[in-house]
C-alpha atoms as a PDB file:
ATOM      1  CA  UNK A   1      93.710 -13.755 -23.250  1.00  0.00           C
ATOM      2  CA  UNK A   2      95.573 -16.589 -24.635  1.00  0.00           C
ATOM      3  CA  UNK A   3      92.673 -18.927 -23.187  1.00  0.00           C
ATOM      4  CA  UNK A   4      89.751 -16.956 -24.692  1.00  0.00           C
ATOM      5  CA  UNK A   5      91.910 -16.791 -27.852  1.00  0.00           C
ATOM      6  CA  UNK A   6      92.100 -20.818 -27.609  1.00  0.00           C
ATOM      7  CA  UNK A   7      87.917 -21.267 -27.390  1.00  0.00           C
ATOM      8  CA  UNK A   8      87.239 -19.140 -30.390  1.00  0.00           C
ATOM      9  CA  UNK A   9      85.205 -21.191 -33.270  1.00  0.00           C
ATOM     10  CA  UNK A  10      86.946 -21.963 -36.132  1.00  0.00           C
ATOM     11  CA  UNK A  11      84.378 -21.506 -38.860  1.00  0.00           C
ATOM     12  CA  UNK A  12      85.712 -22.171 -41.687  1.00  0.00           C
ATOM     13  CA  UNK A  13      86.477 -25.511 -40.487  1.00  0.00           C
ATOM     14  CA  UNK A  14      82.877 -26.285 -39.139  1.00  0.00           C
ATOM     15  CA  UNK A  15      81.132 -24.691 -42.514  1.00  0.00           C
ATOM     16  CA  UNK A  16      83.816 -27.110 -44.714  1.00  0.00           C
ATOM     17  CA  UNK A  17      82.795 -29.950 -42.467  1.00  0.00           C
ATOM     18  CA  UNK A  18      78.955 -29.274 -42.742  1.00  0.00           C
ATOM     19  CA  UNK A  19      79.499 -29.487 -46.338  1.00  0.00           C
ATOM     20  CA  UNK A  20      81.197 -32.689 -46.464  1.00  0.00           C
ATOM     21  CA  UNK A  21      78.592 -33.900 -43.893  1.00  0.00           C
ATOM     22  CA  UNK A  22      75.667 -32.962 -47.118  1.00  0.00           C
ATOM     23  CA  UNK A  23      78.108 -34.428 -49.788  1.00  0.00           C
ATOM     24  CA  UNK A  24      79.114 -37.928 -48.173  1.00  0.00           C
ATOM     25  CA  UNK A  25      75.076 -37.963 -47.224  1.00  0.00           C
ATOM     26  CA  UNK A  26      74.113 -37.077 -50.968  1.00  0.00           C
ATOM     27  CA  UNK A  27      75.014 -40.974 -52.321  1.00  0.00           C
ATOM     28  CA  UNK A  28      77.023 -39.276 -54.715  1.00  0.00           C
ATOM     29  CA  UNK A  29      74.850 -36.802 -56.418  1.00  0.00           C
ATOM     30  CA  UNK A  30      75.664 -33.520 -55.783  1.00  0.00           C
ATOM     31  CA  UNK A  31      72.977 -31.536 -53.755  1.00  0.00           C
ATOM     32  CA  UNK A  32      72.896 -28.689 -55.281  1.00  0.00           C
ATOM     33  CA  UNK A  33      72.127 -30.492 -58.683  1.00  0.00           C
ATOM     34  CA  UNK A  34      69.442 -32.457 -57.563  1.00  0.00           C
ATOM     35  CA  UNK A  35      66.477 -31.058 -59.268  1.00  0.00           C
ATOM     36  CA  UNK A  36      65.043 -27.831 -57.581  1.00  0.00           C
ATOM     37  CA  UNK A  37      61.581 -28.293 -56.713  1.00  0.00           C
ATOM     38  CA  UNK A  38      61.205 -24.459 -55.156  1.00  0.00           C
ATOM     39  CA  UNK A  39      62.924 -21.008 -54.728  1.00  0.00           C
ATOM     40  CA  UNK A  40      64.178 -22.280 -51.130  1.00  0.00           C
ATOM     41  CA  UNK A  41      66.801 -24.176 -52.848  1.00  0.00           C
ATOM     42  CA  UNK A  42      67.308 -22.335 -56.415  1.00  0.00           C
ATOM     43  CA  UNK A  43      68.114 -18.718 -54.890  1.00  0.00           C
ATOM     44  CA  UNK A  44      68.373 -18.282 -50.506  1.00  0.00           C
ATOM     45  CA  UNK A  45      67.948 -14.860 -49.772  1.00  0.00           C
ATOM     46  CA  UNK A  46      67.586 -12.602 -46.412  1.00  0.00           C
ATOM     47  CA  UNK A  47      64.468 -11.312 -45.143  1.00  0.00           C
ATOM     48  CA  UNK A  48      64.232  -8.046 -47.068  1.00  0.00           C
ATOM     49  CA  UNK A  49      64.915 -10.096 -50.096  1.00  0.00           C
ATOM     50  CA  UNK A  50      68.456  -9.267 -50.933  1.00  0.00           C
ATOM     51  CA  UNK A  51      70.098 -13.183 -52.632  1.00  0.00           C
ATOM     52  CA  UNK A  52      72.603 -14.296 -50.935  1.00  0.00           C
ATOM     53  CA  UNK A  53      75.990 -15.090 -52.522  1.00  0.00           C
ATOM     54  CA  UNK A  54      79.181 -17.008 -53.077  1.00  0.00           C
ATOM     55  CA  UNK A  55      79.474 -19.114 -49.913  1.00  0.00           C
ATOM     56  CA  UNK A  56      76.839 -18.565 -48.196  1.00  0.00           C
ATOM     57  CA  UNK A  57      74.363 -19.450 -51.302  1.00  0.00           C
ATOM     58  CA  UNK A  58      76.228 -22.637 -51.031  1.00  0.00           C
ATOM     59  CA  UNK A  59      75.539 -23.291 -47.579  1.00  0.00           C
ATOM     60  CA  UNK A  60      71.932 -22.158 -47.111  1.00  0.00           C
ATOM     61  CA  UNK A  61      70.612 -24.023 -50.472  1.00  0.00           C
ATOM     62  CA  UNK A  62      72.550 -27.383 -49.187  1.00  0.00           C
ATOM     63  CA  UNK A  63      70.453 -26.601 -45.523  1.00  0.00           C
ATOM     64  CA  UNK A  64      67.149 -26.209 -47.468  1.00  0.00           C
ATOM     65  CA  UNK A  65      67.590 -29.232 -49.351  1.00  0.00           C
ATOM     66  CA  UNK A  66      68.584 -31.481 -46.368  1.00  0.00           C
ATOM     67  CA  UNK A  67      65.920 -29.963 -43.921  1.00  0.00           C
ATOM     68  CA  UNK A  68      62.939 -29.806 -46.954  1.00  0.00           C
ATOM     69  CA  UNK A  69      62.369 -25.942 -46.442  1.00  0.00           C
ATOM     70  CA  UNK A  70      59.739 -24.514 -48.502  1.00  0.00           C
ATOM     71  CA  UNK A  71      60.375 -20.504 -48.346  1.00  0.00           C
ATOM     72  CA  UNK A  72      63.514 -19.041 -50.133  1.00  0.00           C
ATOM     73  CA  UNK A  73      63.313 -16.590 -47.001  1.00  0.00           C
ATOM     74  CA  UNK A  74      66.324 -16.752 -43.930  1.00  0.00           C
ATOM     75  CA  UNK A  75      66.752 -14.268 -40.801  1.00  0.00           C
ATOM     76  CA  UNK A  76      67.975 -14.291 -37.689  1.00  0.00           C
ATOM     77  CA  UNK A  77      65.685 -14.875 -34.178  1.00  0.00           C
ATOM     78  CA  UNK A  78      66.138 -10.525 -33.415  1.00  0.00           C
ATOM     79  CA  UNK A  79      64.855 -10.075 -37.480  1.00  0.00           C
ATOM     80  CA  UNK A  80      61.725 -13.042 -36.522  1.00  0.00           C
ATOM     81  CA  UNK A  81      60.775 -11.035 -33.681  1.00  0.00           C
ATOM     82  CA  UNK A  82      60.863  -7.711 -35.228  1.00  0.00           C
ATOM     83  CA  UNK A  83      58.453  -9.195 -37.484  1.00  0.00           C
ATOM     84  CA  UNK A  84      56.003 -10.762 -35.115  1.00  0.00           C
ATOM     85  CA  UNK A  85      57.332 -14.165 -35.561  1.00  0.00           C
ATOM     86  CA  UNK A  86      58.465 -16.791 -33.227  1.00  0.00           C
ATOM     87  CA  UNK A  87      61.032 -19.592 -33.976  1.00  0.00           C
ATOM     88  CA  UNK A  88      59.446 -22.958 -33.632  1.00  0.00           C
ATOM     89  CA  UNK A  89      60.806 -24.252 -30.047  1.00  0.00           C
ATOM     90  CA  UNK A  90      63.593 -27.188 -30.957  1.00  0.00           C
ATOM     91  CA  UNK A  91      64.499 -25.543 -34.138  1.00  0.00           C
ATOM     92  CA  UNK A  92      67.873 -25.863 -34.980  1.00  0.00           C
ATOM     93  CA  UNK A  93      69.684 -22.753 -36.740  1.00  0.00           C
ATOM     94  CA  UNK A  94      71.559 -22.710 -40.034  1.00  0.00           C
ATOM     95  CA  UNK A  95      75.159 -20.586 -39.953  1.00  0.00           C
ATOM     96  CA  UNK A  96      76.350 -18.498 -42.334  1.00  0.00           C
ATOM     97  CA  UNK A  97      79.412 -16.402 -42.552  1.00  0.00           C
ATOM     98  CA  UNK A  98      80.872 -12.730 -43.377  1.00  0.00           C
ATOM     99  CA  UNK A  99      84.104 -11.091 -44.305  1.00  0.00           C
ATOM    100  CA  UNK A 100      85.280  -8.069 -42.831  1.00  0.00           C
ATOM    101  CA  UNK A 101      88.667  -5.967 -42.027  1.00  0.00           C
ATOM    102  CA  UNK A 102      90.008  -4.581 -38.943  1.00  0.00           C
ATOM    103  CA  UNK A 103      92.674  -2.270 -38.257  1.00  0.00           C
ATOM    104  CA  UNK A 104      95.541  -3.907 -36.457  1.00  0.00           C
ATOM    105  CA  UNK A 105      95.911  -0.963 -33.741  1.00  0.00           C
ATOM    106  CA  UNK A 106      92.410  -2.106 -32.469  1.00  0.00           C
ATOM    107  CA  UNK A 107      93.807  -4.919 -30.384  1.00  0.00           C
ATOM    108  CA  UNK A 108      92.679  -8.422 -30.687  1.00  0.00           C
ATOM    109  CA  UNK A 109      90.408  -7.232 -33.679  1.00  0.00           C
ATOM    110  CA  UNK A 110      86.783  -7.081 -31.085  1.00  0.00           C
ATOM    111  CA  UNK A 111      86.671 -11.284 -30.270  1.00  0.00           C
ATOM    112  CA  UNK A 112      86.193 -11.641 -34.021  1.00  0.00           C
ATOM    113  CA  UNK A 113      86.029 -15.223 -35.376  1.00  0.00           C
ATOM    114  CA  UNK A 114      88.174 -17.031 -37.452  1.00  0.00           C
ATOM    115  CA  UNK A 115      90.933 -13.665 -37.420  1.00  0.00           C
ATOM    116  CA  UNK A 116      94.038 -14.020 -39.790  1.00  0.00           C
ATOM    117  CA  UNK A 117      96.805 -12.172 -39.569  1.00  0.00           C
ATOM    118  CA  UNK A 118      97.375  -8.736 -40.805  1.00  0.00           C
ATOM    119  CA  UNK A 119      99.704  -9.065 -43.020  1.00  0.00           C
ATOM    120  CA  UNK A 120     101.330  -5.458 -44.688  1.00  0.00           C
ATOM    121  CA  UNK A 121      98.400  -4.125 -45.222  1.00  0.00           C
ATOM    122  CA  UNK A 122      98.191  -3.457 -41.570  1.00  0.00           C
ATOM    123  CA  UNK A 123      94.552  -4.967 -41.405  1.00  0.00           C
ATOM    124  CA  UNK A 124      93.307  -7.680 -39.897  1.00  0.00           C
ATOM    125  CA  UNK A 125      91.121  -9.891 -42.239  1.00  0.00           C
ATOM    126  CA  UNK A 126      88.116 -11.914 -40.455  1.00  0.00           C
ATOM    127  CA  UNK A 127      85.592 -14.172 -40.842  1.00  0.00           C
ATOM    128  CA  UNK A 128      82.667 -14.191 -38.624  1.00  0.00           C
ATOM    129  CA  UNK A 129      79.540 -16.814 -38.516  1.00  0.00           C
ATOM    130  CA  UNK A 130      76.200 -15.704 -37.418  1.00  0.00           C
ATOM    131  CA  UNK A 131      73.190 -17.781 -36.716  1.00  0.00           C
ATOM    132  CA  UNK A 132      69.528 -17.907 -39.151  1.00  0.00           C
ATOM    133  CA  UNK A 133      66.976 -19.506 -39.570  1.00  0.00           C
ATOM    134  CA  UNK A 134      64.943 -20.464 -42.644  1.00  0.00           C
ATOM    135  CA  UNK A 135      61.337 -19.077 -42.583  1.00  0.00           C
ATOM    136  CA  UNK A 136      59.871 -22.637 -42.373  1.00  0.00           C
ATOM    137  CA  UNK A 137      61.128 -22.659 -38.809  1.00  0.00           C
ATOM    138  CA  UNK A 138      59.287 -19.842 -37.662  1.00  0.00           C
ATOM    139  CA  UNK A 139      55.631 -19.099 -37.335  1.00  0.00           C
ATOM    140  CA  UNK A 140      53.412 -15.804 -37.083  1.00  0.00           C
ATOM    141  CA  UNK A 141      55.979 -14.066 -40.001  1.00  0.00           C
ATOM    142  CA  UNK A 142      54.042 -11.614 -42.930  1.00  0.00           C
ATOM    143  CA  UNK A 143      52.289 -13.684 -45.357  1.00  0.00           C
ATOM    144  CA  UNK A 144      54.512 -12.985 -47.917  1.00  0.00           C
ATOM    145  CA  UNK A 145      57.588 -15.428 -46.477  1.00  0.00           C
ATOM    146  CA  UNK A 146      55.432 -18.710 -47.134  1.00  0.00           C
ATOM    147  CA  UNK A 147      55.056 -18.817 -50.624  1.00  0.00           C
ATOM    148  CA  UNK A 148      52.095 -20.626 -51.923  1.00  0.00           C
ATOM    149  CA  UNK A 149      52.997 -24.074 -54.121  1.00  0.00           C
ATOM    150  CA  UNK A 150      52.206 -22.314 -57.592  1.00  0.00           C
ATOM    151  CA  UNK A 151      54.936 -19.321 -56.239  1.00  0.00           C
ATOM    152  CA  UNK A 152      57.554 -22.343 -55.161  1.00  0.00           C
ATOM    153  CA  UNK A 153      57.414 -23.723 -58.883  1.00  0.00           C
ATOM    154  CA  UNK A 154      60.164 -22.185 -60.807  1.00  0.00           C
ATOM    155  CA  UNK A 155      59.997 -23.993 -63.895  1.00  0.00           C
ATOM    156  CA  UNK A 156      61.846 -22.774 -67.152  1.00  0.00           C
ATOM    157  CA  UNK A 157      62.081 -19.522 -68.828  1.00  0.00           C
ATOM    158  CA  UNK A 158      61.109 -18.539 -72.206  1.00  0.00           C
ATOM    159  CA  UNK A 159      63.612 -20.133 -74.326  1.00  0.00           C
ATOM    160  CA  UNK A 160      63.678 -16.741 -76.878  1.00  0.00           C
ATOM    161  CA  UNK A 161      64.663 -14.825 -73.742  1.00  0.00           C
ATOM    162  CA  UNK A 162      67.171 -17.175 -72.128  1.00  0.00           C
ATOM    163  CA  UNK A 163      68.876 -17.212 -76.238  1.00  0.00           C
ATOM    164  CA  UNK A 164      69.195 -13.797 -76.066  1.00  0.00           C
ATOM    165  CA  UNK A 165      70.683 -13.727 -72.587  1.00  0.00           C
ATOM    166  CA  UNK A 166      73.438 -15.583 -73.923  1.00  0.00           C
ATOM    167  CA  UNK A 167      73.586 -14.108 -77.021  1.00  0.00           C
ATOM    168  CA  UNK A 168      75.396 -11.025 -75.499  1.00  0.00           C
ATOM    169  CA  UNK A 169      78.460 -12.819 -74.127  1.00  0.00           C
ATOM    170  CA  UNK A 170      81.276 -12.760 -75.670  1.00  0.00           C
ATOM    171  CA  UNK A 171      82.534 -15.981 -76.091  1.00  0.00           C
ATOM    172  CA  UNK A 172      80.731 -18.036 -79.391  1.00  0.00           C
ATOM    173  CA  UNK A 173      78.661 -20.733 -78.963  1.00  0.00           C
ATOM    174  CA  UNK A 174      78.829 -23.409 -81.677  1.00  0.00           C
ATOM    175  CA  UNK A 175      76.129 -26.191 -81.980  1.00  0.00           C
ATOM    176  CA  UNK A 176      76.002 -29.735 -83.000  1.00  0.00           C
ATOM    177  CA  UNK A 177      78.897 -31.194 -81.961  1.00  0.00           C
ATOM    178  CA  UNK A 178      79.270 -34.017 -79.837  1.00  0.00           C
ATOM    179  CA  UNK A 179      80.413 -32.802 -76.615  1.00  0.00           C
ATOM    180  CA  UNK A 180      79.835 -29.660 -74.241  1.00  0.00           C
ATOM    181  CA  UNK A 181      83.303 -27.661 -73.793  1.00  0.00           C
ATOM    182  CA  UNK A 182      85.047 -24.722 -73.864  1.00  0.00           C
ATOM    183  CA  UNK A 183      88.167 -24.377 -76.065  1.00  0.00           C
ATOM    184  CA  UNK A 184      90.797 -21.531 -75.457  1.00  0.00           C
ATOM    185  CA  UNK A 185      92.623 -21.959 -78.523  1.00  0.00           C
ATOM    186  CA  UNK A 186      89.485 -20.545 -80.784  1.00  0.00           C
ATOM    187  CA  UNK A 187      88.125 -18.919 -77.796  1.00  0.00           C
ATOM    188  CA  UNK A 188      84.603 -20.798 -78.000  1.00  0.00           C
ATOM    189  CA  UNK A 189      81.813 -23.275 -76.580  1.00  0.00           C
ATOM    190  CA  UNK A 190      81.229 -26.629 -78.634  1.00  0.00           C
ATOM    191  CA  UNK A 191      77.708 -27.582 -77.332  1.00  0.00           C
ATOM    192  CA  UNK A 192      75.418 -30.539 -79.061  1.00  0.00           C
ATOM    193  CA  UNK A 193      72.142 -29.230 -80.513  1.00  0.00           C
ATOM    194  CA  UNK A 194      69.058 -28.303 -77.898  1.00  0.00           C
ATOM    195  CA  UNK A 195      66.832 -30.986 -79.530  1.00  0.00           C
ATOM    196  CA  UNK A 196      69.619 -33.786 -78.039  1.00  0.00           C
ATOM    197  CA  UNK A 197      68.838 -32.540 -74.261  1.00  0.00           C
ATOM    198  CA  UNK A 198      65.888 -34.246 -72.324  1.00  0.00           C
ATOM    199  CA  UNK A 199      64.436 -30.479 -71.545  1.00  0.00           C
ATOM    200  CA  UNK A 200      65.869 -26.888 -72.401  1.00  0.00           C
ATOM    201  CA  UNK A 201      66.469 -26.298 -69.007  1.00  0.00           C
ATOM    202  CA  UNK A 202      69.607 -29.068 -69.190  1.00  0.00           C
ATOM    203  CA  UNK A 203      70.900 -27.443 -72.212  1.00  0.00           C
ATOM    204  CA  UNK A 204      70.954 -23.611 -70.782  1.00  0.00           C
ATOM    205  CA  UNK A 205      72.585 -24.706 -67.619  1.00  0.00           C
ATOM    206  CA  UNK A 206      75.021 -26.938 -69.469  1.00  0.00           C
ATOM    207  CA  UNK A 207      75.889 -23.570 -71.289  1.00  0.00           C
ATOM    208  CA  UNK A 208      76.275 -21.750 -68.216  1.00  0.00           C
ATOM    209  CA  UNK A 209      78.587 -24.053 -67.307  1.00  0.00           C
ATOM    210  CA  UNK A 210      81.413 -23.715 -70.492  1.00  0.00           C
ATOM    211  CA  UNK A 211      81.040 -19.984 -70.018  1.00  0.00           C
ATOM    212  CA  UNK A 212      82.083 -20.097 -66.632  1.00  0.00           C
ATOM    213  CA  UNK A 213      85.024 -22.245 -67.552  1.00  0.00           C
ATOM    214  CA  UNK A 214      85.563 -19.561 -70.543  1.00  0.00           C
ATOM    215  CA  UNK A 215      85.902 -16.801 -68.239  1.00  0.00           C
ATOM    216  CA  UNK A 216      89.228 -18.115 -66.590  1.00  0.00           C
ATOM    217  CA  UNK A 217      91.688 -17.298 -69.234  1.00  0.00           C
ATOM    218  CA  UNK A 218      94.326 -14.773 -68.573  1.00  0.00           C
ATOM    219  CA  UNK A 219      92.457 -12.128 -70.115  1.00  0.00           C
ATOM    220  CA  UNK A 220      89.412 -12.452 -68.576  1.00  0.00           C
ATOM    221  CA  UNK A 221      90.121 -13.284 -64.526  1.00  0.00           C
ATOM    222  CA  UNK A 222      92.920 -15.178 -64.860  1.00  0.00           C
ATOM    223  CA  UNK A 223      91.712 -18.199 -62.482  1.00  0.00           C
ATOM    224  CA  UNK A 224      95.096 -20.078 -61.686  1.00  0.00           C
ATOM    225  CA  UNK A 225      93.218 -23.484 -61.417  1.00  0.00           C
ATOM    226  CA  UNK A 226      92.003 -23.167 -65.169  1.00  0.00           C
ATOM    227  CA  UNK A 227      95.511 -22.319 -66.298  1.00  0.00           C
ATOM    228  CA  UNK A 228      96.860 -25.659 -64.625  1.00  0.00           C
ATOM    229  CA  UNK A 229      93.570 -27.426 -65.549  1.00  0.00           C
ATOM    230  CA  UNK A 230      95.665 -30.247 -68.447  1.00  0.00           C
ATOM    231  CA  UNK A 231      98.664 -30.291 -66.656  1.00  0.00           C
ATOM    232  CA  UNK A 232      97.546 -30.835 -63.461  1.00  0.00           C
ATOM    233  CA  UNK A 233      94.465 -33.463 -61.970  1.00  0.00           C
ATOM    234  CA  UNK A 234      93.823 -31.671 -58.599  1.00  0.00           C
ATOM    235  CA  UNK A 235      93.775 -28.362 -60.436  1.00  0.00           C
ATOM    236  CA  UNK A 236      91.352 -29.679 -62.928  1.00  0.00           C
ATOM    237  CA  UNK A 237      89.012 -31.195 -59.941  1.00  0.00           C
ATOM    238  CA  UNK A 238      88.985 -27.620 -58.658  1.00  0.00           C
ATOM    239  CA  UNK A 239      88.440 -25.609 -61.946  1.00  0.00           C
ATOM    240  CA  UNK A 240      85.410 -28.149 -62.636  1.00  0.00           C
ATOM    241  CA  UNK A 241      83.911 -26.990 -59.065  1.00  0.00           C
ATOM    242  CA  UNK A 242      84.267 -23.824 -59.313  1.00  0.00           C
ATOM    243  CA  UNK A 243      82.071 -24.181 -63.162  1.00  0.00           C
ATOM    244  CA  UNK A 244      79.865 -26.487 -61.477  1.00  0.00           C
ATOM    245  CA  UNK A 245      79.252 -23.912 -58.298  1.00  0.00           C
ATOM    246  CA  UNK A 246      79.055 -20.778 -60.901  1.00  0.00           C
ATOM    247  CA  UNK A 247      76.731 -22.793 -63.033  1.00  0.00           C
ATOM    248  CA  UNK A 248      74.529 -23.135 -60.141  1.00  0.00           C
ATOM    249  CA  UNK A 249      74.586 -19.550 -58.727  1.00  0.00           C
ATOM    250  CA  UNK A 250      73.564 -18.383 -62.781  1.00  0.00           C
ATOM    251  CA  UNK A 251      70.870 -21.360 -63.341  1.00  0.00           C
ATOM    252  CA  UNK A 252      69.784 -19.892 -59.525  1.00  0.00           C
ATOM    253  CA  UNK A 253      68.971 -16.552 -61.240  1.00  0.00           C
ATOM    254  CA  UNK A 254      67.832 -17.682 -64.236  1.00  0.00           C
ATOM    255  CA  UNK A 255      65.191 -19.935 -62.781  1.00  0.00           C
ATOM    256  CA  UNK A 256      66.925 -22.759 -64.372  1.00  0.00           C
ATOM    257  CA  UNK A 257      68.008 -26.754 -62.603  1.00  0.00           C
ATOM    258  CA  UNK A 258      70.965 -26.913 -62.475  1.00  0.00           C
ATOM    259  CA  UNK A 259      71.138 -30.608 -63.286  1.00  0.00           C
ATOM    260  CA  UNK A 260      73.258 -30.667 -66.288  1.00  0.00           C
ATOM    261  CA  UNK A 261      76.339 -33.030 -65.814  1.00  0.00           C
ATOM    262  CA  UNK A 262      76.185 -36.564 -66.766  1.00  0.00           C
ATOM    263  CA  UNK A 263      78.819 -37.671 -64.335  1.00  0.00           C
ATOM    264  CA  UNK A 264      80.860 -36.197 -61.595  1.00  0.00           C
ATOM    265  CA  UNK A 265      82.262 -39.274 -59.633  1.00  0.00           C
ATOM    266  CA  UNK A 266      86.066 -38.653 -60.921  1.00  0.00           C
ATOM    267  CA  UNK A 267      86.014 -35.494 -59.426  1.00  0.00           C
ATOM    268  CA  UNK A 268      83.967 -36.009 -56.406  1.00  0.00           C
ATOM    269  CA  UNK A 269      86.315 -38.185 -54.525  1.00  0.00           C
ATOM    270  CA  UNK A 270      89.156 -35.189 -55.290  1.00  0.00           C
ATOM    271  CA  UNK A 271      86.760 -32.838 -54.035  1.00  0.00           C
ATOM    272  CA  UNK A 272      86.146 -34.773 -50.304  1.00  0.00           C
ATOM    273  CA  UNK A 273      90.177 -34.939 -50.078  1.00  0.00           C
ATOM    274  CA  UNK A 274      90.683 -30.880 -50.613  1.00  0.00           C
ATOM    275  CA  UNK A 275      87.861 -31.038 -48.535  1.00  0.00           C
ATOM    276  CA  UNK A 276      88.827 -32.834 -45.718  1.00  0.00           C
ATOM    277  CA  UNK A 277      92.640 -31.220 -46.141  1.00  0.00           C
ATOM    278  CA  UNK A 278      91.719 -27.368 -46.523  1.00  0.00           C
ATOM    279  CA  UNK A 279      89.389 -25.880 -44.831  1.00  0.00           C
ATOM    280  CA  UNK A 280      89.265 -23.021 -46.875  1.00  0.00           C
ATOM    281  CA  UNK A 281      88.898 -24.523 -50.250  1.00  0.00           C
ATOM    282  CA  UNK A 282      85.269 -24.687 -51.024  1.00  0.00           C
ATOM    283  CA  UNK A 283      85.531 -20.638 -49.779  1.00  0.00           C
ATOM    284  CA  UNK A 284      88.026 -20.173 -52.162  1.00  0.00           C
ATOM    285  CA  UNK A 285      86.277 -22.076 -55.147  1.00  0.00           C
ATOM    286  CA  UNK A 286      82.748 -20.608 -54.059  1.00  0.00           C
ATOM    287  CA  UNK A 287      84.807 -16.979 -54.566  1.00  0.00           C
ATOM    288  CA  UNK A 288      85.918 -17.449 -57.933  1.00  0.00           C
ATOM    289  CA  UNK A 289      82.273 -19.065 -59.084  1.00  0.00           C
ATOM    290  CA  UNK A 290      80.903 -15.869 -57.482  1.00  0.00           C
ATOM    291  CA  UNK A 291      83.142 -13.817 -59.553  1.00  0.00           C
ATOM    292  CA  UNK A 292      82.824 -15.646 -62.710  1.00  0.00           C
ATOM    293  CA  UNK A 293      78.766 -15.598 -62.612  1.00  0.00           C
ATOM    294  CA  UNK A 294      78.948 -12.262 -61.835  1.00  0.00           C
ATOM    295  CA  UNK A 295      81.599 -11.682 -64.644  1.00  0.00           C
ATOM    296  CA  UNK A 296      79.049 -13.731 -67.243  1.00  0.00           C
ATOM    297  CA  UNK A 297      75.718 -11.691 -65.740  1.00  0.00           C
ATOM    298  CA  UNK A 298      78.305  -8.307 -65.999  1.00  0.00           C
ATOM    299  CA  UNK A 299      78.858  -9.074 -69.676  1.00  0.00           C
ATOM    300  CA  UNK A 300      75.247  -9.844 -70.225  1.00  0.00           C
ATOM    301  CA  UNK A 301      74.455  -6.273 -68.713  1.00  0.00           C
ATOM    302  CA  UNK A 302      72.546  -7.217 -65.867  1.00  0.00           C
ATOM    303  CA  UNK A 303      73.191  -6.205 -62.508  1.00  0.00           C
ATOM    304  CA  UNK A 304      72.930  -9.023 -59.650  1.00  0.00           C
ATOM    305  CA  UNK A 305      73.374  -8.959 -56.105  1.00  0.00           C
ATOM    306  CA  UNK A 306      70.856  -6.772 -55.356  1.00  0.00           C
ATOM    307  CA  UNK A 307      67.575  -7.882 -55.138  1.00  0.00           C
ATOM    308  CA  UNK A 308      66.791 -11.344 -56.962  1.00  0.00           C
ATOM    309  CA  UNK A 309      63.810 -12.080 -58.730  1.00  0.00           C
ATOM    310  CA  UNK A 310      63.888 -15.475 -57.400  1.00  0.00           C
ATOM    311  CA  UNK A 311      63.262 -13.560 -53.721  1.00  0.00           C
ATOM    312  CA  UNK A 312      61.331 -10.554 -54.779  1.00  0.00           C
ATOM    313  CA  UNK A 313      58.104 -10.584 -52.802  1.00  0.00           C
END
């Protein structure tokens, strides 16, 4: 027991260094802000259509943009032969990951990956990785996973209808200044007029980004980075991740790039070191983007998670 215990995969540790492996590759631009040419890379979902989130949204748009997959569309080799497909021999699969409980009296918690201990709670708390592939890497699928090149181009919204998306969130938006923030004091986002951005899409992504940062006060959910964020360098490195990861999962559902920051090479060598230290630290910041997008498309009264229209068929 103590041997098989010994050969289990550490997963979290092989996703963070996969991760690392895209950033150090990326000549320090960020992948996921490099502009998004198709839905393969603004919003990975599974087979039936369903986005995927947090994490994994992470993982499977950096494998897109690395690999140059065209369809927005991932499964694993039992789902591509239930749908007459066939995964192209010497593809190589993509891994993504899920969460689950166990009770404690079952044993060894089933051979699950990645098992932590169970605490008071009496449960065991897991994380498992399971194997996919993107729909590029398989051939005789339905039609309707290879999207045609006018389907792949995403381009922007209406600008009426992304100003009244934002319109409904609480926090006040106040143009023409000369800087992007949030401030907590007045509660509000200083943003420079529209006209000063190269194309809307910078300027609605920009503002995704301050309202994810506005979201982490005490009163909203309380996100313990953002309370250190002046005091504290490594805490700001991580509260500017977790904007720049909720920015992206938001601009990923509005259709938007998420190519909105001018410079990120102060934080990016913090970001390699909590890297390289934790392995759990880009699942931790991908979590609290995941909640704050879904606390900014919450307040907007939309519901996400279900079906995205990036990935409807």
């Amino acid at each position: 027991m103590a041997r098989e215990r010994s050969k289990r995969r550490d997963i979290a540790q092989e996703i963070t260094d996969k991760i690392i492996e895209r950033i150090e590759a990326s000549d320090g631009v960020l992948p996921w802000r490099k502009p998004w040419k198709s839905k393969a890379i603004a919003h990975p979902c599974r087979h039936e259509g369903i986005g995927y989130r947090g994490i994994n949204h992470l993982i499977l748009s950096l494998e897109a943009f690395a690999r140059g997959f065209t369809s927005p569309y991932w499964m694993t080799f039992r789902q591509s032969k239930e749908y007459g497909g066939a995964v192209i021999k010497g593809q190589k699969a993509s891994h993504v990951v899920y969460f689950g409980t166990v009770d404690k009296r079952d044993g060894d918690g089933g051979g699950n990956d990645g098992k932590t201990d169970a605490g008071e709670s009496g449960v065991y708390r897991f994380l498992k990785g399971y194997a996919v592939f993107n729909a590029s890497q398989i051939e005789g699928l339905p039609e309707r996973f290879y999207p045609s090149e006018e389907e792949l181009d995403t381009g922007s919204r209406p600008i009426p209808e992304l100003e009244a998306f934002f319109e409904k969130l609480p926090v006040a938006v106040v143009n023409g200044r000369e800087r992007a923030c949030y401030r907590e004091l007045t509660d509000d986002i200083l943003m420079p007029d529209i006209s000063r951005f190269d194309d809307p899409e910078r300027y609605y992504a920009t503002l995704a980004h301050e309202h994810v940062h506005s979201c982490g006060i005490k009163d909203r959910l309380g996100r313990e980075c953002f309370d250190r964020y002046h005091a504290d360098i490594k805490a700001r490195a991580e509260e500017e991740l977790v904007a720049e990861l909720g920015a992206a999962f938001i601009s990923a559902e509005l259709g938007l790039t998420p190519d909105h920051l001018d410079d990120h090479a102060a934080y990016l060598s913090s970001w390699l070191k909590s890297l390289k230290s934790d392995k759990r630290y880009i699942f931790r910041a991908a979590a609290d983007a995941q909640r704050a997008a879904d606390w900014v498309f919450a307040k907007a009264g939309i519901e996400t998670g279900q079906s995205s229209s990036a990935c409807a068929a």
